[in-house]
PDB file of N, CA and C in Angstrom:
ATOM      1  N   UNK A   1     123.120 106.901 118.615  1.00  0.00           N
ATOM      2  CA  UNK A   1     122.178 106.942 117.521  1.00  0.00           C
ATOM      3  C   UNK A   1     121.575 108.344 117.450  1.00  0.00           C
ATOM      4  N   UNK A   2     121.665 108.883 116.248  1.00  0.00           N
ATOM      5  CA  UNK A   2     121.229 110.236 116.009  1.00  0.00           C
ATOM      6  C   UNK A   2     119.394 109.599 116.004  1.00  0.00           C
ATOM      7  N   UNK A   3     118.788 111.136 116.816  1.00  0.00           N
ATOM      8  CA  UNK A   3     117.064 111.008 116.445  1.00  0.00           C
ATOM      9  C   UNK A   3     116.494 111.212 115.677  1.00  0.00           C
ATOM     10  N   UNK A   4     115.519 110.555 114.913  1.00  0.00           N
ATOM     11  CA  UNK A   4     114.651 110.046 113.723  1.00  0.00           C
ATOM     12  C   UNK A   4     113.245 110.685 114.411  1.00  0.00           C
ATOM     13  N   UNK A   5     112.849 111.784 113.430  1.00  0.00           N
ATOM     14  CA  UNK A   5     111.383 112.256 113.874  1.00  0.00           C
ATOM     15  C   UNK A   5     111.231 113.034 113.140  1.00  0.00           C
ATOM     16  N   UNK A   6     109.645 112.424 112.919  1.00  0.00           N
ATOM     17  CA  UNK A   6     109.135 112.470 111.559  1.00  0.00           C
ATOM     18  C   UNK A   6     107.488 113.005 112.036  1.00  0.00           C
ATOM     19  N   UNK A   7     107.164 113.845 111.176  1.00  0.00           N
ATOM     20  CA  UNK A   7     105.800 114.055 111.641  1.00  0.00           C
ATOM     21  C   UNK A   7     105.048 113.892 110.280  1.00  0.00           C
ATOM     22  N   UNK A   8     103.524 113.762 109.792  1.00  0.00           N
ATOM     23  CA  UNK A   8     102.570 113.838 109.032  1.00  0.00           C
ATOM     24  C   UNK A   8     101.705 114.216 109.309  1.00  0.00           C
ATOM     25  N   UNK A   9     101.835 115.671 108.088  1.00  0.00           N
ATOM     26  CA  UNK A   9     100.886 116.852 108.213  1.00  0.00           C
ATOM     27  C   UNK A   9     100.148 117.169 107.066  1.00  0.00           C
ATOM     28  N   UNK A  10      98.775 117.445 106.838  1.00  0.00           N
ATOM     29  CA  UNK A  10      98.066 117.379 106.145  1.00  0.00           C
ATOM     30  C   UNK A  10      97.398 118.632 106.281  1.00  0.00           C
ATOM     31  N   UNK A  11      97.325 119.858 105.827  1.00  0.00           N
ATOM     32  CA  UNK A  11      96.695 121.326 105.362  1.00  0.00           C
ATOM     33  C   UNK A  11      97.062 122.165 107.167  1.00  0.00           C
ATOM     34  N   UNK A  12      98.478 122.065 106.893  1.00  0.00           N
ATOM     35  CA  UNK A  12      99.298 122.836 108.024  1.00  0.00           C
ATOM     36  C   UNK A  12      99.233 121.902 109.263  1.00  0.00           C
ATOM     37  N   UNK A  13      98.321 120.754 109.754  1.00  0.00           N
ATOM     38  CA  UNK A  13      98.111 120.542 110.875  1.00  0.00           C
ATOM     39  C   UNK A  13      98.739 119.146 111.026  1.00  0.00           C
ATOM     40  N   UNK A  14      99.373 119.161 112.070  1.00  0.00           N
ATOM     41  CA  UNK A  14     100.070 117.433 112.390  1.00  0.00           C
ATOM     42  C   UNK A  14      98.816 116.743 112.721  1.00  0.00           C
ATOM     43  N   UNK A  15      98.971 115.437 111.697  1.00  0.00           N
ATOM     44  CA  UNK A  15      98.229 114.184 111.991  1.00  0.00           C
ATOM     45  C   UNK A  15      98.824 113.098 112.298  1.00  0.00           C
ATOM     46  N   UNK A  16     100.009 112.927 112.769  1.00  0.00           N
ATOM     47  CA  UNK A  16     100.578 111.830 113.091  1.00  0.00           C
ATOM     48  C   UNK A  16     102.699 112.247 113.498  1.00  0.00           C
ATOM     49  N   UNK A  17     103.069 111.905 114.350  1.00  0.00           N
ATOM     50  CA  UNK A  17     104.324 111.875 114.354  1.00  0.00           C
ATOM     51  C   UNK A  17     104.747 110.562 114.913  1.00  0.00           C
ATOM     52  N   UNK A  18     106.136 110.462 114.768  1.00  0.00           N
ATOM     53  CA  UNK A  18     107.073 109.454 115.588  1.00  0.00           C
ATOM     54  C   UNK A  18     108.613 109.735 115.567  1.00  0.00           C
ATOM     55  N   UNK A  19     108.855 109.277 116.851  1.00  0.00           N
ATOM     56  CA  UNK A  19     110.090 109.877 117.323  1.00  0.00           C
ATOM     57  C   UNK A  19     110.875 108.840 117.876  1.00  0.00           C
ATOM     58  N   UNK A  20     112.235 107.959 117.147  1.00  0.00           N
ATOM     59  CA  UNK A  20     112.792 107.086 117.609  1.00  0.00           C
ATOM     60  C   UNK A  20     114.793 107.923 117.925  1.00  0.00           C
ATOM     61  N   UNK A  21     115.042 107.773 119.326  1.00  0.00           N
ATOM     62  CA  UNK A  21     116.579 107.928 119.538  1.00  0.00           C
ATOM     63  C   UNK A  21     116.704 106.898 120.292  1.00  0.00           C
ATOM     64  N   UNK A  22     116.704 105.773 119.830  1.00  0.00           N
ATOM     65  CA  UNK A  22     117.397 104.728 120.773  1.00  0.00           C
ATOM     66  C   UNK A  22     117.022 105.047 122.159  1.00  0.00           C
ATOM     67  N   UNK A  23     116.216 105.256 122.933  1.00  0.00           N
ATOM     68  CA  UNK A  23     116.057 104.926 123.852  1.00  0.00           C
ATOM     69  C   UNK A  23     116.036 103.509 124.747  1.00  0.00           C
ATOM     70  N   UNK A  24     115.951 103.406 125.859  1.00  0.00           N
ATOM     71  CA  UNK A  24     115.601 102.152 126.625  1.00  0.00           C
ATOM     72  C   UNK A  24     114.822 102.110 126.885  1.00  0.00           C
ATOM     73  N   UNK A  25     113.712 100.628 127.264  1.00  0.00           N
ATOM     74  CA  UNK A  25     112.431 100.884 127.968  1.00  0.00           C
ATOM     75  C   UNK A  25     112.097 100.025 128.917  1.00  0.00           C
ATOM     76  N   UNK A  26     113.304  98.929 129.302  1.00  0.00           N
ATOM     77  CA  UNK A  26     113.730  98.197 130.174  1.00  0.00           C
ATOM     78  C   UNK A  26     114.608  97.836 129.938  1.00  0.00           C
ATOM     79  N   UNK A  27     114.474  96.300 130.324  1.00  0.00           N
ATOM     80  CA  UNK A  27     115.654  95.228 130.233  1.00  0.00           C
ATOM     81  C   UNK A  27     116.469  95.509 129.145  1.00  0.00           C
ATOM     82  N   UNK A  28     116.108  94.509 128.071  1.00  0.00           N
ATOM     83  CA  UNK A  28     117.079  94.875 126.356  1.00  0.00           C
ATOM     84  C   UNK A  28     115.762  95.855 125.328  1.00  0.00           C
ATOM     85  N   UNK A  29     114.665  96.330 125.786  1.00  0.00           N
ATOM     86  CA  UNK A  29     113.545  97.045 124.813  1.00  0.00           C
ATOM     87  C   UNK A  29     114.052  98.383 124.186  1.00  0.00           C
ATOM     88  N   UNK A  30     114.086  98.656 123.543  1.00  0.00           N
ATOM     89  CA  UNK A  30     114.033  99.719 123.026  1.00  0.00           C
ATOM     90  C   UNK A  30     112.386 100.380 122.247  1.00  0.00           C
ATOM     91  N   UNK A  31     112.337 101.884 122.278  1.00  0.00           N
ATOM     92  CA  UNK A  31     111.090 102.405 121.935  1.00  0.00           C
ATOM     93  C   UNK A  31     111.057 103.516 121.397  1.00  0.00           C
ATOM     94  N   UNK A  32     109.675 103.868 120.220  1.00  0.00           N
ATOM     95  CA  UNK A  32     109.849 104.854 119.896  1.00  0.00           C
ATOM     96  C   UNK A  32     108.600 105.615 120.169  1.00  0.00           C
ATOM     97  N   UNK A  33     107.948 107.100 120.320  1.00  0.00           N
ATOM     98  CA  UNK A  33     107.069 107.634 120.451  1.00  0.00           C
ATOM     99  C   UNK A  33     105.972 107.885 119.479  1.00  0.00           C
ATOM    100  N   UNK A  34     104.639 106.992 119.604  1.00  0.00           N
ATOM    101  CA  UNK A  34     103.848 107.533 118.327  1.00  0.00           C
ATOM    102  C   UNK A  34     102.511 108.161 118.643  1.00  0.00           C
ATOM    103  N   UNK A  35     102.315 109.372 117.427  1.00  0.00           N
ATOM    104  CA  UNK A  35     100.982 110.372 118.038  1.00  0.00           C
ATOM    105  C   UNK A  35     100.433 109.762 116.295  1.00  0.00           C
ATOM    106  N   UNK A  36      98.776 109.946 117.052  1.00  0.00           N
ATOM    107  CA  UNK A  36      98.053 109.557 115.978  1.00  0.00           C
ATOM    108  C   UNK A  36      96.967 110.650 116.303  1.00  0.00           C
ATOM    109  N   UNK A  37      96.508 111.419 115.527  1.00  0.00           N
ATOM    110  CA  UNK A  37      95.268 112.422 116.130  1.00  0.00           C
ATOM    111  C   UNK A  37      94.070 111.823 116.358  1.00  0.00           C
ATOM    112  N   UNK A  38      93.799 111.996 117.224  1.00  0.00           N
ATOM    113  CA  UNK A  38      92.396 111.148 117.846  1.00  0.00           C
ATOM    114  C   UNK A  38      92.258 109.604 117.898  1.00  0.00           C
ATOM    115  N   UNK A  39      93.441 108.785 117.931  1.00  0.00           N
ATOM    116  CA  UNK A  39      93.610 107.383 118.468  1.00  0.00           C
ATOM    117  C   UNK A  39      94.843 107.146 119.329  1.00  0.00           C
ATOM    118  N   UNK A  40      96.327 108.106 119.116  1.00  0.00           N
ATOM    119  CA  UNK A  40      97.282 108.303 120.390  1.00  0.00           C
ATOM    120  C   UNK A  40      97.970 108.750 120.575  1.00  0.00           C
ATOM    121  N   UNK A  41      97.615 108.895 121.914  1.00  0.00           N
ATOM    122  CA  UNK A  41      98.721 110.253 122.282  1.00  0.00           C
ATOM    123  C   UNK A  41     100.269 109.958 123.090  1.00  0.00           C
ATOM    124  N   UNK A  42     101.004 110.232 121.679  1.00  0.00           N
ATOM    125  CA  UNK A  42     102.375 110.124 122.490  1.00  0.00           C
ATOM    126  C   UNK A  42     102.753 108.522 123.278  1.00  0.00           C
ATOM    127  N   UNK A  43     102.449 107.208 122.642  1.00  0.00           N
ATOM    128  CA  UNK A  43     102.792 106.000 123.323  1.00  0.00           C
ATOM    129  C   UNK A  43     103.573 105.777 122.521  1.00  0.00           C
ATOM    130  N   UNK A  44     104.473 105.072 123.799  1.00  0.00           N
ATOM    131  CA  UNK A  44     105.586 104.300 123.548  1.00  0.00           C
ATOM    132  C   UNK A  44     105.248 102.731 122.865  1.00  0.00           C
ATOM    133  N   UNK A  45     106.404 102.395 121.537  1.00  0.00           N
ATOM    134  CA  UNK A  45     105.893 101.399 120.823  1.00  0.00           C
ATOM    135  C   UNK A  45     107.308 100.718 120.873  1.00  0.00           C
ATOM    136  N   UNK A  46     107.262  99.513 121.795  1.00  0.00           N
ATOM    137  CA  UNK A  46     108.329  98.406 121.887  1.00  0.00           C
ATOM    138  C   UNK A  46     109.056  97.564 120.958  1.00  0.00           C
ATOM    139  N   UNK A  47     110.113  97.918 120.913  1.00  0.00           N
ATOM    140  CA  UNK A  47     111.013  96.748 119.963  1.00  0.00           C
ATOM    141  C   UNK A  47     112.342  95.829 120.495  1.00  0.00           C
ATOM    142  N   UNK A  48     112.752  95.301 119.860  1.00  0.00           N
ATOM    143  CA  UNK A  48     113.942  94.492 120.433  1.00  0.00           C
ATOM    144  C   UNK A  48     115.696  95.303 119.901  1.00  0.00           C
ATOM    145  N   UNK A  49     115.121  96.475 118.827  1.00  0.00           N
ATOM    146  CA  UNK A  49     116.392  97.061 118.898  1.00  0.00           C
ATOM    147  C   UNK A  49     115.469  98.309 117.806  1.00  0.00           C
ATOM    148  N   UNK A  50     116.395  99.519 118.018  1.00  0.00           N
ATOM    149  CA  UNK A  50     115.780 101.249 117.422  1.00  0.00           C
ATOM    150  C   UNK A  50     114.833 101.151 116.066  1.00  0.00           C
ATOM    151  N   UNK A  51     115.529 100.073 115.407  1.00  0.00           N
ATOM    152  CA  UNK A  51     115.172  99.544 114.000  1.00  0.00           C
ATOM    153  C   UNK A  51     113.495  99.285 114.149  1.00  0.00           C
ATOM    154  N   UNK A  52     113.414  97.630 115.094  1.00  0.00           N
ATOM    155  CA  UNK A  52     112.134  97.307 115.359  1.00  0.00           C
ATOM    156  C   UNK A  52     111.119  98.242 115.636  1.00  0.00           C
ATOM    157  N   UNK A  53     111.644  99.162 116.664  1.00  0.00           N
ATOM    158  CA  UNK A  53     110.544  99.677 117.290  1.00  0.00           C
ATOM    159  C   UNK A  53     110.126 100.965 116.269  1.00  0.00           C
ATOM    160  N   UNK A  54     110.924 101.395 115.591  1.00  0.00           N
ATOM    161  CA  UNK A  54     110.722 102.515 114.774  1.00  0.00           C
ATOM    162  C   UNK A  54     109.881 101.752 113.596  1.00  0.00           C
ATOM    163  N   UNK A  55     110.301 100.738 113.290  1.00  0.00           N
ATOM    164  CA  UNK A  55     109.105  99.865 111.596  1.00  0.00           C
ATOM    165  C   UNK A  55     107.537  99.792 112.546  1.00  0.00           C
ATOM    166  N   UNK A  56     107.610  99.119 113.965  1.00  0.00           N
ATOM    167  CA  UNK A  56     106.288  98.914 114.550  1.00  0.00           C
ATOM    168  C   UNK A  56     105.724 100.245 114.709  1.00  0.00           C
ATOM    169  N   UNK A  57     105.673 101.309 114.718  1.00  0.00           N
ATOM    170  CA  UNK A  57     105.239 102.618 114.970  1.00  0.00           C
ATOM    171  C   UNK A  57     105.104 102.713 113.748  1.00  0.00           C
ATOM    172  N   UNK A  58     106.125 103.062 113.019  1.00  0.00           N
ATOM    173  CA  UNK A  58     105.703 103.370 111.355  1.00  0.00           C
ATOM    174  C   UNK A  58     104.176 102.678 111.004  1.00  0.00           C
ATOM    175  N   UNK A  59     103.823 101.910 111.018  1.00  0.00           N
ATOM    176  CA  UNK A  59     102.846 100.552 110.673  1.00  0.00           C
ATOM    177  C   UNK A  59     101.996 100.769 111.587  1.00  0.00           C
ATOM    178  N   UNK A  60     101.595 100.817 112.645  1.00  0.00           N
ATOM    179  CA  UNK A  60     100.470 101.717 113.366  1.00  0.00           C
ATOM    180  C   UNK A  60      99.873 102.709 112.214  1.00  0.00           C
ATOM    181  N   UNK A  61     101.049 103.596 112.566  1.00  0.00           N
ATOM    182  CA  UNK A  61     100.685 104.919 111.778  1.00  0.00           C
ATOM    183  C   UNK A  61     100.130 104.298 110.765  1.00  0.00           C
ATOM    184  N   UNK A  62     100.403 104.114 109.722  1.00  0.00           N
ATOM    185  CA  UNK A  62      99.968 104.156 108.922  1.00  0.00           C
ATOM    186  C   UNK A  62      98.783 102.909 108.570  1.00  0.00           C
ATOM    187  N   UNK A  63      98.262 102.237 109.454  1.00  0.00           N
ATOM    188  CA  UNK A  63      97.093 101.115 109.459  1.00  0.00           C
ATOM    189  C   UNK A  63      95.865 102.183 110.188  1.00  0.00           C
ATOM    190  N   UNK A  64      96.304 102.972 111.130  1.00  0.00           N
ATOM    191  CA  UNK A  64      95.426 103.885 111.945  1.00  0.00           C
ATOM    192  C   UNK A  64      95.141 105.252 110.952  1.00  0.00           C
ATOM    193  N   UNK A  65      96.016 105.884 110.223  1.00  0.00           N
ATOM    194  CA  UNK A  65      95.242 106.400 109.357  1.00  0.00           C
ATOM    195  C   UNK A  65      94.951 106.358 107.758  1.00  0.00           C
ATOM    196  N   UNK A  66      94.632 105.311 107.131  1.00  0.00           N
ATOM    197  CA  UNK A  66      94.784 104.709 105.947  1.00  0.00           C
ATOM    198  C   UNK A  66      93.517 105.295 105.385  1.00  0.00           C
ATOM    199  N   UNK A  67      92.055 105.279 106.123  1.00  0.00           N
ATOM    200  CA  UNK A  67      90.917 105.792 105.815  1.00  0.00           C
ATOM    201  C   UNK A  67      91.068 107.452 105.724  1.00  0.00           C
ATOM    202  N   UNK A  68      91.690 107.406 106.006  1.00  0.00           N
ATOM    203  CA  UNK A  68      91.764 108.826 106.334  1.00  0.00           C
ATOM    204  C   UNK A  68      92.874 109.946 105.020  1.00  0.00           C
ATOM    205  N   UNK A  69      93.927 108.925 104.766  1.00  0.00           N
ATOM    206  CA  UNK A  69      94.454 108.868 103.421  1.00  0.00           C
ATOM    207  C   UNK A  69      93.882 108.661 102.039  1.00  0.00           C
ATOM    208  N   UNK A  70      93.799 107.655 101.895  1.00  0.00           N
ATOM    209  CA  UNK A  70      92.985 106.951 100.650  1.00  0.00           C
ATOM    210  C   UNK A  70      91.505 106.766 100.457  1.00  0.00           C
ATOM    211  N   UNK A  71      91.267 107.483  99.419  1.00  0.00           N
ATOM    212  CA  UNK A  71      90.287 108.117  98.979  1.00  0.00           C
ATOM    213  C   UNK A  71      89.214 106.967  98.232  1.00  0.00           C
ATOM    214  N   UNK A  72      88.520 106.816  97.641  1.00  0.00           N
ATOM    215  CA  UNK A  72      87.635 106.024  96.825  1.00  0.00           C
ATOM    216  C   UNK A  72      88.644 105.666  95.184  1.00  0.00           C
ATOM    217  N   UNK A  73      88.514 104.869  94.533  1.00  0.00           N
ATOM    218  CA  UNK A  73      89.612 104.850  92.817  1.00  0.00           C
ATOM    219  C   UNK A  73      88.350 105.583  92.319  1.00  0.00           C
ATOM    220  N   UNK A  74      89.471 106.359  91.695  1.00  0.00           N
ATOM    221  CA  UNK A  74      88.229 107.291  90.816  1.00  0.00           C
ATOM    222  C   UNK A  74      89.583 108.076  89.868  1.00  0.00           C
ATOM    223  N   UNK A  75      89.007 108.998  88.762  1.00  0.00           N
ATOM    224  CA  UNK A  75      90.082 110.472  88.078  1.00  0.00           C
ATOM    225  C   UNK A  75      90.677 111.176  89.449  1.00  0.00           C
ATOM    226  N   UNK A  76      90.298 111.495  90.515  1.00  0.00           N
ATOM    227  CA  UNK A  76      90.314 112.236  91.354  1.00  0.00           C
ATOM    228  C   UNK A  76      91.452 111.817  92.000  1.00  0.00           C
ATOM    229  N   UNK A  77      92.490 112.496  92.528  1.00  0.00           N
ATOM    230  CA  UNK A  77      93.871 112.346  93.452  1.00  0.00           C
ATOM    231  C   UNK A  77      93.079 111.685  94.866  1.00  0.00           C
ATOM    232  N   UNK A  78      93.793 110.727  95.259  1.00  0.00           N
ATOM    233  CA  UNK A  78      93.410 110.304  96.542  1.00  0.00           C
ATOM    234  C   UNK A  78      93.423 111.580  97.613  1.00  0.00           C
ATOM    235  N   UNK A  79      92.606 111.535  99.107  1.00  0.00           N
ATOM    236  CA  UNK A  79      93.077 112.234  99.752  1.00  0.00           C
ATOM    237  C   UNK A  79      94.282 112.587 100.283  1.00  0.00           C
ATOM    238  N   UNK A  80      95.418 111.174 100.258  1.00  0.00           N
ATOM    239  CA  UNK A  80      97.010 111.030 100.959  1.00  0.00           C
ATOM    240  C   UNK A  80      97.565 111.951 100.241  1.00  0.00           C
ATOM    241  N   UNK A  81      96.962 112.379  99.037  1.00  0.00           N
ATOM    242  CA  UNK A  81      98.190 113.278  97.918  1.00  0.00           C
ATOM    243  C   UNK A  81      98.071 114.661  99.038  1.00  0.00           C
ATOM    244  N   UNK A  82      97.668 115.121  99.632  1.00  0.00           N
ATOM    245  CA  UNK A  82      97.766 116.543 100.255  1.00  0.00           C
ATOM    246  C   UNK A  82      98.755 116.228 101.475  1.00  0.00           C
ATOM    247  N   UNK A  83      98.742 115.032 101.886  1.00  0.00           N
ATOM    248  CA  UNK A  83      99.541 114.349 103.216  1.00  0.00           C
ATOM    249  C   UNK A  83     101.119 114.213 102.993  1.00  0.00           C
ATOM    250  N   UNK A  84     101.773 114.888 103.925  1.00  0.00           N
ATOM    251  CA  UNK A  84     103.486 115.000 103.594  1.00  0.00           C
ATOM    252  C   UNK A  84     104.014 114.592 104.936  1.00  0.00           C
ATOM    253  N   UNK A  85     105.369 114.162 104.838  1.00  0.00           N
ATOM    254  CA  UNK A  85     106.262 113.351 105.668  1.00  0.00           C
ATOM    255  C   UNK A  85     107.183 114.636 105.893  1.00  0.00           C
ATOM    256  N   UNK A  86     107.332 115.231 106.929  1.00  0.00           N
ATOM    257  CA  UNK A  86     108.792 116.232 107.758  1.00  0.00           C
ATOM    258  C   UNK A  86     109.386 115.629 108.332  1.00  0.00           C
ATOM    259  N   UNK A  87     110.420 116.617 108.699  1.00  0.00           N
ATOM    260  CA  UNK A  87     111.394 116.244 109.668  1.00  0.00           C
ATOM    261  C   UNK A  87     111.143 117.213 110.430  1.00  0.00           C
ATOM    262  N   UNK A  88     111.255 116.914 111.928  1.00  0.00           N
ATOM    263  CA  UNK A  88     111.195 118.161 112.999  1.00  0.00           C
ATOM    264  C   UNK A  88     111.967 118.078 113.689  1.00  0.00           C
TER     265      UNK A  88
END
């Protein structure tokens, strides 16, 4: 399995990455790596195959910084509009 890693960066600075290559994390687990700025650093997030564990990280991410994205409804662009998805 080729590696999947993805970071989200918002005015030059990473606010979030994840990093899934099929790894192992025991028995049949597989895992992928997720950073959240100021809730985590670099944990491993368990699945039952690369797929799982990469959607459960995705979904962190993005439940952990949602306030931090989305802005009040208003004329005004939410805050997420400045927030972009890389590849690294």
């Amino acid at each position: 399995m080729s590696a999947v890693r993805l970071r989200i960066v918002c005015g030059g600075e990473v606010m979030a990455s994840i990093t899934c290559d099929g790894s192992h994390g025991g028995q049949a687990d597989y895992y992928s790596v997720v950073f959240v700025k100021g809730f985590i650093d670099f944990q491993k997030i368990y699945g039952v195959d690369p797929v799982q564990s990469f959607t459960l990280g995705w979904d962190l991410i993005n439940d952990l910084t949602t306030d931090m994205r989305v802005g009040e409804e208003g004329p005004d662009p939410c805050d997420g509009a400045s927030w972009r998805i890389e590849n690294f």
